[in-house]
N, C-alpha and C. Protein backbone atom coordinates (compact mmCIF):
# COMPACT_ATOMS: atom_id res chain seq x y z
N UNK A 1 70.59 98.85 106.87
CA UNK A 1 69.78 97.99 107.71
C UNK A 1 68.35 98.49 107.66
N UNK A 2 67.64 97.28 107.51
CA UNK A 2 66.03 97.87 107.48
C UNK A 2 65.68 98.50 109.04
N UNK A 3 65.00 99.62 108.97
CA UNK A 3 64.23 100.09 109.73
C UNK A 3 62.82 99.83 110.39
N UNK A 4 62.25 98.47 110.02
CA UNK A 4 61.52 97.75 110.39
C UNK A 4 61.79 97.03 111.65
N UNK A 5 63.08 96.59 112.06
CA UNK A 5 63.92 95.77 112.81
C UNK A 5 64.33 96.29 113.93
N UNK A 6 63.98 96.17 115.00
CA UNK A 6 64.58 96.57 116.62
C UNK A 6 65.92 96.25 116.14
N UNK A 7 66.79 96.82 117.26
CA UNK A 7 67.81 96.80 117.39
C UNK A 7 68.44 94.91 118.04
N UNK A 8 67.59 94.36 118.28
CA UNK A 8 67.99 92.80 118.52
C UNK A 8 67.83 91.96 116.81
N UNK A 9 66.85 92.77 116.68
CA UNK A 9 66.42 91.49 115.34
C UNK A 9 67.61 92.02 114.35
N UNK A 10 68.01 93.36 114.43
CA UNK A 10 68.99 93.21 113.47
C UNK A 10 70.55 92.52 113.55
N UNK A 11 70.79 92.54 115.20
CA UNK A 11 71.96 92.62 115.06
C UNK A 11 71.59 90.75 115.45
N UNK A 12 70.72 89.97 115.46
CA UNK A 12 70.48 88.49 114.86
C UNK A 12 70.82 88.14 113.50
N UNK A 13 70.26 89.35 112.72
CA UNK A 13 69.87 89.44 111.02
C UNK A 13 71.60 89.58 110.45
N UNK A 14 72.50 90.14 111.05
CA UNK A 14 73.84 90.59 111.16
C UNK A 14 74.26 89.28 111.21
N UNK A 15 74.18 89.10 112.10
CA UNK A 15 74.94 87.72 112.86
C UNK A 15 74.75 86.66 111.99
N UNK A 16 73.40 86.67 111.20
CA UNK A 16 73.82 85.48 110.67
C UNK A 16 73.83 85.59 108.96
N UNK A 17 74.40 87.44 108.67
CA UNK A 17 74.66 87.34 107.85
C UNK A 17 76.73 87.10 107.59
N UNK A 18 76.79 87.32 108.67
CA UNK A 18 78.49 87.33 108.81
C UNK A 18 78.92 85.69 109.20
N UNK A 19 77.85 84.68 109.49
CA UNK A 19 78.18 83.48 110.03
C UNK A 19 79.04 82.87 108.72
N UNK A 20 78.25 82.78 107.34
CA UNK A 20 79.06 82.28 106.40
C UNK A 20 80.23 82.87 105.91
N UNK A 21 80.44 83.92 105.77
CA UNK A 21 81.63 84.58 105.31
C UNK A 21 82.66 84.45 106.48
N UNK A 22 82.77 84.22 107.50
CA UNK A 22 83.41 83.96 108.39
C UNK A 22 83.82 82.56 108.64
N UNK A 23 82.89 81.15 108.19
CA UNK A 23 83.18 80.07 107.99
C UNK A 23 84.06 80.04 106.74
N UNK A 24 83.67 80.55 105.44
CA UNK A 24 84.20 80.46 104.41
C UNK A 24 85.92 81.24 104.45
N UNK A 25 85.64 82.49 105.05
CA UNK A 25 87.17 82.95 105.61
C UNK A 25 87.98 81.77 106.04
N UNK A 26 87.90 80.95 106.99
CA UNK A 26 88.45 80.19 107.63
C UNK A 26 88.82 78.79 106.81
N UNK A 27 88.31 78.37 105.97
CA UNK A 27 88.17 77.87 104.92
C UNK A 27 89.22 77.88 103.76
N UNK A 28 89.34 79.01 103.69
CA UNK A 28 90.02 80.27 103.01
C UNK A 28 91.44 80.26 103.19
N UNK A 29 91.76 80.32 104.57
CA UNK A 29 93.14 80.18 105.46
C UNK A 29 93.10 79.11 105.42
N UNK A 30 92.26 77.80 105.84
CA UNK A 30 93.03 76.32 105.32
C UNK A 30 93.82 76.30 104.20
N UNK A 31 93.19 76.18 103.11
CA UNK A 31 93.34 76.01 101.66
C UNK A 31 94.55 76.24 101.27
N UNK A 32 94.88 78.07 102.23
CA UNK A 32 96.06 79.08 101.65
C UNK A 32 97.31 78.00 102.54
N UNK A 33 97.20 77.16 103.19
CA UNK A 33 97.86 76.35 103.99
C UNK A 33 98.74 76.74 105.18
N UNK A 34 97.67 78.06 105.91
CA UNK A 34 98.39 78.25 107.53
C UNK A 34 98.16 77.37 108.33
N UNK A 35 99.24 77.67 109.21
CA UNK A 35 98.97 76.69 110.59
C UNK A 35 98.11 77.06 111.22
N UNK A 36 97.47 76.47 112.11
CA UNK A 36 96.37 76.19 112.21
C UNK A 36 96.64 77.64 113.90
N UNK A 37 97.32 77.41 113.94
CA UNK A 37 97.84 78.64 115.17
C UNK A 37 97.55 80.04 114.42
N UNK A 38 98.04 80.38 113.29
CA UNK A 38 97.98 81.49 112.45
C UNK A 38 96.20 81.53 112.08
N UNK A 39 96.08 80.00 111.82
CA UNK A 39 94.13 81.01 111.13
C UNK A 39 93.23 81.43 113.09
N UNK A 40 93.84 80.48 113.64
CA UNK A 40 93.20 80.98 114.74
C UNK A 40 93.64 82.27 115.58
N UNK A 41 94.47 82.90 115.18
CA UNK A 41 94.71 84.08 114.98
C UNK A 41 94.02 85.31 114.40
N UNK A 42 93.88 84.76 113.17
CA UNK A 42 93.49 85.64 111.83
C UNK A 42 91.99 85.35 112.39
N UNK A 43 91.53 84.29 112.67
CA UNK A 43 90.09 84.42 112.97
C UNK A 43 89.27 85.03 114.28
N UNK A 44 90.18 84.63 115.49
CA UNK A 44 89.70 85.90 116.28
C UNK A 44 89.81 87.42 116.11
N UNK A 45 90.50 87.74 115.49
CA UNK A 45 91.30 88.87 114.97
C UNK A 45 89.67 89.81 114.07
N UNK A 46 89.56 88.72 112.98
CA UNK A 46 88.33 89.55 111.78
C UNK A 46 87.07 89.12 113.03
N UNK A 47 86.64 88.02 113.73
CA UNK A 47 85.74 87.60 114.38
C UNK A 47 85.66 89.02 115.64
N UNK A 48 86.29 89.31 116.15
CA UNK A 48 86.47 90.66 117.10
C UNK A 48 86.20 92.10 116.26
N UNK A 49 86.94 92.07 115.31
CA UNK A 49 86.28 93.49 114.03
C UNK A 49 84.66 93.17 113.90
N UNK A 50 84.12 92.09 113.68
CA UNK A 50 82.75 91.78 113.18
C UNK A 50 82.10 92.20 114.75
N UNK A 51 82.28 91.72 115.74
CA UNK A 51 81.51 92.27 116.97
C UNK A 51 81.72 93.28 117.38
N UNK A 52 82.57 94.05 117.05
CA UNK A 52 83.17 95.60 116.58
C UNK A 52 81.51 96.60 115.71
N UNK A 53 81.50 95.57 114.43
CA UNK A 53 80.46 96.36 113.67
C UNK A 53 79.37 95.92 113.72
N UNK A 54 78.62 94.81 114.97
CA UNK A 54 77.46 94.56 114.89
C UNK A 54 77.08 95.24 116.14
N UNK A 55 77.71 94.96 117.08
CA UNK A 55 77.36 95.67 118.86
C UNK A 55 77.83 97.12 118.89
N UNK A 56 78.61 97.93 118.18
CA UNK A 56 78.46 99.65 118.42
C UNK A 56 78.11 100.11 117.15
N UNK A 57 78.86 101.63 116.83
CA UNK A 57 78.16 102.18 116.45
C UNK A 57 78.60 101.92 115.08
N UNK A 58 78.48 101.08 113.65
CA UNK A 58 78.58 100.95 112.74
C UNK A 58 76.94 99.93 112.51
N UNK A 59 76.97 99.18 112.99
CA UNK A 59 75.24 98.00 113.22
C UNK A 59 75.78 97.91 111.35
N UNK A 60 76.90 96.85 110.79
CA UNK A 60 76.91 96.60 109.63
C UNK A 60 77.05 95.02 109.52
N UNK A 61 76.88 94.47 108.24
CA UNK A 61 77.20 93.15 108.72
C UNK A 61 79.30 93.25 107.93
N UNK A 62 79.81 92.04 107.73
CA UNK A 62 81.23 92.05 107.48
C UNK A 62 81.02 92.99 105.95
N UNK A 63 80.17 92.38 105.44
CA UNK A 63 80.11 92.77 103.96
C UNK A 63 79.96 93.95 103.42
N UNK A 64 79.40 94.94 104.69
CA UNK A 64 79.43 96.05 103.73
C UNK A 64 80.64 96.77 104.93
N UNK A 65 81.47 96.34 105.65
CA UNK A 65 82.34 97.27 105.93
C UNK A 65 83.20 98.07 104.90
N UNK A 66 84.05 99.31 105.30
CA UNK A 66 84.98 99.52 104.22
C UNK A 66 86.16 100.09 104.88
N UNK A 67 86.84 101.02 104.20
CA UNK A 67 88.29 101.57 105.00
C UNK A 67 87.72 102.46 106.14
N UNK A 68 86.85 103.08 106.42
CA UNK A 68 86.58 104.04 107.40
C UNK A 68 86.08 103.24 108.71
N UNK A 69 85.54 101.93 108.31
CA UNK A 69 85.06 101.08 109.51
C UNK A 69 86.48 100.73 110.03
N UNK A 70 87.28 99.86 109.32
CA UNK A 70 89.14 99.40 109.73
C UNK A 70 89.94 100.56 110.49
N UNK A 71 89.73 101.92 109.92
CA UNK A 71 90.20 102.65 110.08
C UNK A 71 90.09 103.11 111.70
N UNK A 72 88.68 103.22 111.82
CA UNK A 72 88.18 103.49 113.20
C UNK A 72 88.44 102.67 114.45
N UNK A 73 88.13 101.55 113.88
CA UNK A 73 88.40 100.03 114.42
C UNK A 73 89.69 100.16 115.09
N UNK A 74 90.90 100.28 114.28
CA UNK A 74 92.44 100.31 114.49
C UNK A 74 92.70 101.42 115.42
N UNK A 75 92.15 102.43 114.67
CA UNK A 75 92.82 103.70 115.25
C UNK A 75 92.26 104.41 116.64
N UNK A 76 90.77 104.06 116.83
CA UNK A 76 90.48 104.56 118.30
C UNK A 76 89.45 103.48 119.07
N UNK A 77 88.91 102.62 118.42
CA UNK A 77 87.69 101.62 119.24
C UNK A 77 88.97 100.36 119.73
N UNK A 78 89.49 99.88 119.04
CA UNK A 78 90.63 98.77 119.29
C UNK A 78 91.47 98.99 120.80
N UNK A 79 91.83 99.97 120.49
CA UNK A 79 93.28 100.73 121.60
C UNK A 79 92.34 100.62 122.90
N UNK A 80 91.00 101.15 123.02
CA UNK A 80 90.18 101.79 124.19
C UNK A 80 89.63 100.54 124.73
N UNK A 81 88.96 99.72 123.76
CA UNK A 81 88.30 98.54 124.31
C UNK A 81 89.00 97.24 124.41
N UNK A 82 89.88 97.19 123.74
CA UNK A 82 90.61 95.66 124.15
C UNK A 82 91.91 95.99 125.06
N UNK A 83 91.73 95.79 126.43
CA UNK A 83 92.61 95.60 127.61
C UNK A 83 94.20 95.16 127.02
N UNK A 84 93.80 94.04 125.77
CA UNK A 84 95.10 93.50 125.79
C UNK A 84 95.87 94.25 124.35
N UNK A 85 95.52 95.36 124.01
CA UNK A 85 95.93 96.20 122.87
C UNK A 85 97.26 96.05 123.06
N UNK A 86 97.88 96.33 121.92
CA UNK A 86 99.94 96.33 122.14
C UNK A 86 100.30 96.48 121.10
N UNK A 87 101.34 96.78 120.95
CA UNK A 87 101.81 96.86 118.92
C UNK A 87 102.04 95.46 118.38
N UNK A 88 102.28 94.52 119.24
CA UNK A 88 102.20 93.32 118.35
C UNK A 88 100.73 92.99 118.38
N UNK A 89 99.60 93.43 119.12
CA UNK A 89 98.16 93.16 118.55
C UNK A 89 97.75 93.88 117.76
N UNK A 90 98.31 95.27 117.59
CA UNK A 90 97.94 96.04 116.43
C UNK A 90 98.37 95.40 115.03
N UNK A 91 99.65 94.59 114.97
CA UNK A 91 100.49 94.41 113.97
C UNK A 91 99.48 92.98 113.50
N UNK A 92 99.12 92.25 114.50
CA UNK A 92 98.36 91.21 114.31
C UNK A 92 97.14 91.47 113.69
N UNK A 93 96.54 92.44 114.00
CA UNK A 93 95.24 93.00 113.05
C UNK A 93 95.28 93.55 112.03
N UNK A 94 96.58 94.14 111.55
CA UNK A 94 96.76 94.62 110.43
C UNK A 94 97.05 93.36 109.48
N UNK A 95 97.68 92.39 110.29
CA UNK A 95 97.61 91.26 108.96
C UNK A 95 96.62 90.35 108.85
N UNK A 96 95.65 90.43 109.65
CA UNK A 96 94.29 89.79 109.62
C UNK A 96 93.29 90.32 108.63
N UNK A 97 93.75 91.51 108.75
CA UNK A 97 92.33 92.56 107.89
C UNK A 97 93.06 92.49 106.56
N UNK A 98 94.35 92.34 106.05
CA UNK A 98 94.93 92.21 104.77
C UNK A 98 94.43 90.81 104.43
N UNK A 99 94.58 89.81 105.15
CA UNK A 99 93.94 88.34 104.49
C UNK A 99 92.63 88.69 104.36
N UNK A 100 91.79 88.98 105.26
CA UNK A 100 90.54 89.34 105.39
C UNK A 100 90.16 89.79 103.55
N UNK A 101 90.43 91.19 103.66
CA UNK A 101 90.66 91.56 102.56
C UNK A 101 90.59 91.47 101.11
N UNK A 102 91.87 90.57 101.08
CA UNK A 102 91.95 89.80 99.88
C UNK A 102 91.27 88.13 99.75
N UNK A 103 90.63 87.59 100.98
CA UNK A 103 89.55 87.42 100.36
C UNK A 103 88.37 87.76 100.15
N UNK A 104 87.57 88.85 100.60
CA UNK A 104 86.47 89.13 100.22
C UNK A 104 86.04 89.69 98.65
N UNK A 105 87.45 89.41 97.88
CA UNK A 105 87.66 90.04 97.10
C UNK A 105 87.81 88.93 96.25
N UNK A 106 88.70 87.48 96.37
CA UNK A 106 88.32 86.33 95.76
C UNK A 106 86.84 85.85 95.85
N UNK A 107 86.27 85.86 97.02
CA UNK A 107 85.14 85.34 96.94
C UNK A 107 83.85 86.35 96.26
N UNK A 108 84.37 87.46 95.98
CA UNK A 108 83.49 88.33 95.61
C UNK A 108 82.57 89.49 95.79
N UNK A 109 82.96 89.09 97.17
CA UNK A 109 82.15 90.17 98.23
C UNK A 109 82.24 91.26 97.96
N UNK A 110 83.37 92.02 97.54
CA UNK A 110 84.13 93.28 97.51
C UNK A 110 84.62 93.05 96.15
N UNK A 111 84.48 94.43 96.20
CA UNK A 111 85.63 94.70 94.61
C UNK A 111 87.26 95.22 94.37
N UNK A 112 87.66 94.72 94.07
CA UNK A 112 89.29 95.28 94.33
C UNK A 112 89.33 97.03 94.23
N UNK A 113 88.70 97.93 94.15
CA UNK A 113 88.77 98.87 94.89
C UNK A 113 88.60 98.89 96.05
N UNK A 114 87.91 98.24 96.89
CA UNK A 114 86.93 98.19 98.15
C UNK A 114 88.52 97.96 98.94
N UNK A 115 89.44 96.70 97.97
CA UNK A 115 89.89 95.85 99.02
C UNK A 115 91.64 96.99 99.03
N UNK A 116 91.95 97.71 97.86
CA UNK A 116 92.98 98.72 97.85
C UNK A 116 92.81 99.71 98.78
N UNK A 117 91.25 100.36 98.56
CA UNK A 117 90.95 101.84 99.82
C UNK A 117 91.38 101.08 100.61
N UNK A 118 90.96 99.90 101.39
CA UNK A 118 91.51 99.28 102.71
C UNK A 118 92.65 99.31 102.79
N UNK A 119 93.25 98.26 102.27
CA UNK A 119 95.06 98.46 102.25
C UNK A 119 95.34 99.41 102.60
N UNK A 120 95.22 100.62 101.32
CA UNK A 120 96.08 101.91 101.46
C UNK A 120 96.15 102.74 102.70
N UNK A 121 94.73 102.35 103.53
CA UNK A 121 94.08 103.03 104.37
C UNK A 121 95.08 102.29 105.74
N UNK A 122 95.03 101.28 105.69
CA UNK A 122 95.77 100.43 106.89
C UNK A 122 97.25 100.53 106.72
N UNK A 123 98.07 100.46 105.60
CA UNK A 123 99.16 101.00 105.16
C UNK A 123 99.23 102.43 105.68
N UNK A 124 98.75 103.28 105.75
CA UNK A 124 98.91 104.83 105.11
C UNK A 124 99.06 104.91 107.04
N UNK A 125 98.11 104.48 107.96
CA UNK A 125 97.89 104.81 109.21
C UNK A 125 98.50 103.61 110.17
N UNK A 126 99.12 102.99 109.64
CA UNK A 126 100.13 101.03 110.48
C UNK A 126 100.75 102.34 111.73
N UNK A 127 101.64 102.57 111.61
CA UNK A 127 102.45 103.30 112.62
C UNK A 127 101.57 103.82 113.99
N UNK A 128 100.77 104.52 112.85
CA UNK A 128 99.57 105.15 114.22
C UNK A 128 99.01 104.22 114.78
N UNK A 129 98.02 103.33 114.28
CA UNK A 129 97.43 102.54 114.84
C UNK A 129 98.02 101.60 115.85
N UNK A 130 99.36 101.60 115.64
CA UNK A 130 100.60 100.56 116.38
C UNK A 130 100.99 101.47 117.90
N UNK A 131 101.10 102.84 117.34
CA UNK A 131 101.82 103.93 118.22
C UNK A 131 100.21 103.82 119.33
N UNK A 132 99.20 103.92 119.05
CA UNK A 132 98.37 104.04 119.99
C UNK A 132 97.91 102.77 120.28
N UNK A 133 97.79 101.83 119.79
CA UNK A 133 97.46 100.49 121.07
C UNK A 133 98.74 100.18 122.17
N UNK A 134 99.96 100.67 121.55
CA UNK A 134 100.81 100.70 122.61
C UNK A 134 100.76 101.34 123.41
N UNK A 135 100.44 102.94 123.26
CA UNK A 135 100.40 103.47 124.32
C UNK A 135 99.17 104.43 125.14
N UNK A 136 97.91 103.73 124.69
CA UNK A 136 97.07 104.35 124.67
C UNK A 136 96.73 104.73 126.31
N UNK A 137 96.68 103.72 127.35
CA UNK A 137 97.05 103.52 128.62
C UNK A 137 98.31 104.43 129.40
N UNK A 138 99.48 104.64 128.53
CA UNK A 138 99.89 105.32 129.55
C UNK A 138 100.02 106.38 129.95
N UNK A 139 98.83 107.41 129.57
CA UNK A 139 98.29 108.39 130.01
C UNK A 139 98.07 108.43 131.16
N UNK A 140 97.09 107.12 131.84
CA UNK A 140 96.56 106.82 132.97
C UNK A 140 97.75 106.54 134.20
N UNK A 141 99.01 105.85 134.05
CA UNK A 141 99.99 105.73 134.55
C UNK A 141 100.28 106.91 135.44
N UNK A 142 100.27 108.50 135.67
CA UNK A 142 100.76 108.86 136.05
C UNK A 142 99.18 109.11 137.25
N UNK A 143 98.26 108.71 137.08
CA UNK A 143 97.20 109.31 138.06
C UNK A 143 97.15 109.01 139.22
């Protein structure tokens, strides 16, 4: 991100660099022929990762995320900040960020390395990321 740019103008400059790739995602999931329940799924799902990396601490737009942004995302910003975390929302983001994924990789964005580190990375850590949005809260339970 240029350093010319307050912290508003960029995360404008963000915003509307993620507007098309996020239309075209969706686009994307028509085509592949989900129900329309499933892309609206898949789209709040990558649409919540993207306000993930424009409002803390990554300030990226979708395009240059990689496995360490997903990674973080899943494994400790997800669990802490979304109230409604659970292993079936973890499980739901793991298959959002795999469509995600594989298309940024049809459309070009990414290179099929970009889109494997991811996988392997979301593969390699599914359990964890599942084990702590489930139970990240019930620490607090006994206070």
């Amino acid at each position: 991100m240029t350093e010319e740019l307050d912290y508003d103008e960029q995360v404008e400059l963000i915003e509307a660099q993620n507007e098309p790739i996020l239309s075209a995602f969706e686009q994307w999931l028509v085509a592949n022929r989900l129900s329309p329940k499933t892309i609206h799924r898949h789209m709040e799902n990558v649409e919540f990762f993207a306000e993930y990396l424009v409002y803390y601490e990554p300030l990226e737009p979708l395009i240059e995320a990689d496995s360490s942004d997903f990674d973080a995302f899943c494994g400790d910003w997800f669990p802490r900040k979304a109230m409604w975390a659970s292993a079936g929302s973890a499980r739901s983001n793991l298959a959002s960020f795999r469509k995600f994924a594989a298309f940024m990789v049809e459309a070009k964005h990414w290179d099929k390395e970009r889109e494997e580190d991811i996988r392997e990375t979301l593969k390699e850590n599914k359990e964890d990321y599942i084990e702590t949005a489930e139970s990240y809260y019930d620490k607090y339970d006994d206070m």
